[in-house]
Protein backbone atom coordinates (compact mmCIF):
# COMPACT_ATOMS: atom_id res chain seq x y z
CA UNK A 1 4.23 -21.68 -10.47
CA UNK A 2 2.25 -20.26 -7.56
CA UNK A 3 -0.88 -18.47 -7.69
CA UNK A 4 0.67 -15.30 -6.72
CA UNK A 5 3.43 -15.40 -9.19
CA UNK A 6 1.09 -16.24 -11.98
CA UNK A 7 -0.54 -12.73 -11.05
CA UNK A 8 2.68 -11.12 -11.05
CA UNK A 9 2.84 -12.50 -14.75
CA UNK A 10 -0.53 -10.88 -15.55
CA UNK A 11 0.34 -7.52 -13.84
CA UNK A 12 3.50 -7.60 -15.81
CA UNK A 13 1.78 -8.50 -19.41
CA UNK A 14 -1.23 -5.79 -18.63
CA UNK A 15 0.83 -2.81 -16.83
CA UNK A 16 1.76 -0.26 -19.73
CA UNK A 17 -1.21 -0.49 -21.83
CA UNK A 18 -2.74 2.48 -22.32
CA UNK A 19 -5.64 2.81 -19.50
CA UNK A 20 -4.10 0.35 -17.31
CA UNK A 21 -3.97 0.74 -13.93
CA UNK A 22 -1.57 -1.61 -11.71
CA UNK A 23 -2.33 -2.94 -8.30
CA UNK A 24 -1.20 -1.25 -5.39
CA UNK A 25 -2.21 2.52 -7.06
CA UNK A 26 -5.51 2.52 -4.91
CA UNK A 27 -6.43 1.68 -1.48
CA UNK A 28 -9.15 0.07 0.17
CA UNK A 29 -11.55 -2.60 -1.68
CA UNK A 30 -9.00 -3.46 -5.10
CA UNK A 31 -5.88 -2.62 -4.02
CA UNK A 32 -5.08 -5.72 -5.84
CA UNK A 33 -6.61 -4.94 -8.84
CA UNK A 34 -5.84 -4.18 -12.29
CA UNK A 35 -7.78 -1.82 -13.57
CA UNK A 36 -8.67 -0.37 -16.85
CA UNK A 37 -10.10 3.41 -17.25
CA UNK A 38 -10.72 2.87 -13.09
CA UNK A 39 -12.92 -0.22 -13.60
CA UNK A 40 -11.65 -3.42 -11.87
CA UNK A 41 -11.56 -6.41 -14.50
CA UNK A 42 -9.19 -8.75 -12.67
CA UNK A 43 -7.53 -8.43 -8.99
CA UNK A 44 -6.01 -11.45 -6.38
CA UNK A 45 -8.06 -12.02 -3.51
CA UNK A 46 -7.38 -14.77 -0.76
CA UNK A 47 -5.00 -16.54 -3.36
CA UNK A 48 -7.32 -16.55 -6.08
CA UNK A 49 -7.70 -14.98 -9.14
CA UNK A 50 -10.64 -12.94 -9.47
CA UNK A 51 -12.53 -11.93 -12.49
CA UNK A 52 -15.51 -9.31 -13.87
CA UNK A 53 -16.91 -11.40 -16.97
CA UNK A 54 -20.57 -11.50 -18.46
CA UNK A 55 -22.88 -13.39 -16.28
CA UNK A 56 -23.04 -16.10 -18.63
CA UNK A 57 -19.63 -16.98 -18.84
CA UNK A 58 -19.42 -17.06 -14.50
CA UNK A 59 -22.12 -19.53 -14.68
CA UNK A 60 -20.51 -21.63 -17.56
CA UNK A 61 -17.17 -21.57 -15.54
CA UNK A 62 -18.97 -22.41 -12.13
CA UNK A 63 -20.62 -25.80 -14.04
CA UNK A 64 -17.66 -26.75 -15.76
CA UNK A 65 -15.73 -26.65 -11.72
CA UNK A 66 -13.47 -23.86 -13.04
CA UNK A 67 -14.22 -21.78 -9.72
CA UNK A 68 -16.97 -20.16 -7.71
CA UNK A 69 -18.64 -17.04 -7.37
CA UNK A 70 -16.92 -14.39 -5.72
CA UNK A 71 -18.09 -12.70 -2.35
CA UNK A 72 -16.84 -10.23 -0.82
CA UNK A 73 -17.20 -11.42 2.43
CA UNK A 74 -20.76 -10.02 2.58
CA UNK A 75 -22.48 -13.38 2.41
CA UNK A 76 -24.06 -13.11 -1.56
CA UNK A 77 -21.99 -14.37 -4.46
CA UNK A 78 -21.45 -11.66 -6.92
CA UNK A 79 -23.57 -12.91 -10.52
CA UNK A 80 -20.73 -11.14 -12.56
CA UNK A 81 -17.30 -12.10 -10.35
CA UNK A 82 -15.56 -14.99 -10.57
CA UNK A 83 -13.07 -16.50 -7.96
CA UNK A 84 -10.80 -18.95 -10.46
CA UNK A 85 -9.93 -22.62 -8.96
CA UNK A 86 -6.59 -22.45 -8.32
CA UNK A 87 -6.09 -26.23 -9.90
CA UNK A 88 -8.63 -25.00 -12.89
CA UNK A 89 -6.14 -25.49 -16.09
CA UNK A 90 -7.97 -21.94 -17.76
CA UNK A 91 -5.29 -19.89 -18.83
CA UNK A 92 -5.39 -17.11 -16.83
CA UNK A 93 -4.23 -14.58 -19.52
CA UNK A 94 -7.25 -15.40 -21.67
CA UNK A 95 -9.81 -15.07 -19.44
CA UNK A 96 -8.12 -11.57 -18.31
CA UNK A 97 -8.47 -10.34 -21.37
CA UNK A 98 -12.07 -11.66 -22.09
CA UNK A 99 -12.62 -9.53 -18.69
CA UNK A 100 -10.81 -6.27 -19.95
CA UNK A 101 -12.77 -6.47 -22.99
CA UNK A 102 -16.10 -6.89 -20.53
CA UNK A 103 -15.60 -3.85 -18.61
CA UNK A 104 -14.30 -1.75 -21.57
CA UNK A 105 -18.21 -2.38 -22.79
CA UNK A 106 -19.89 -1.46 -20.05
C-alpha cells in the first residue's frame, strides 16, 4: 500500500469524529492535515506522514530509525513533529491517535 493511500485510510478512520477536521478544509500551511478542535495532530507532507507527539516520544522514534524531525523547510527540526520513515513498520493508526490525544491536552 502506498504512503498516500495509507493516509487516505487514516483520513477515512478519523473524518466523522466529533471535532475532526479533514484535509483539504483549510488552505495554506496544513491543508493536508487532520485536525482536531483546529489543532493539527497528523497531516502528509512530501510523502510522509507527519506527526505532533510529546517531545519524548519524537526523540524515542528518531533513535529507534522510525523517522526524523520534521522541518518545515525553514532549516530547524521541529522538537515536537515527526516526519514517519516511510519503511518504519509503526502502525500509523496508533501513533495518530497517541497524537490526537497529545494535542487534545494541550
Amino acid at each position: 500500500m502506498s504512503p498516500e493511500d495509507k493516509f487516505e485510510d487514516l483520513v477515512d478512520e478519523f473524518t466523522g469524529r466529533p471535532g475532526i477536521t479533514p484535509p483539504g478544509a483549510t488552505g495554506g500551511f496544513g491543508h493536508t492535515a487532520l485536525r482536531a478542535q483546529g489543532r493539527i495532530f497528523a497531516m502528509f507532507v512530501r510523502g510522509q506522514l507527519v506527526l505532533k507527539l510529546p517531545e519524548a516520544r519524537v526523540d524515542a522514534l528518531v533513535e529507534g530509525g522510525h523517522g526524523v524531525r520534521f522541518d518545515a523547510n525553514k532549516g530547524t527540526p521541529m522538537k515536537e513533529w515527526l516526519a514517519l520513515d516511510t519503511a518504519s513498520t509503526q502502525p500509523w493508526s496508533a501513533l495518530a491517535k497517541e497524537a490526537l490525544e497529545f494535542v487534545g491536552r494541550k
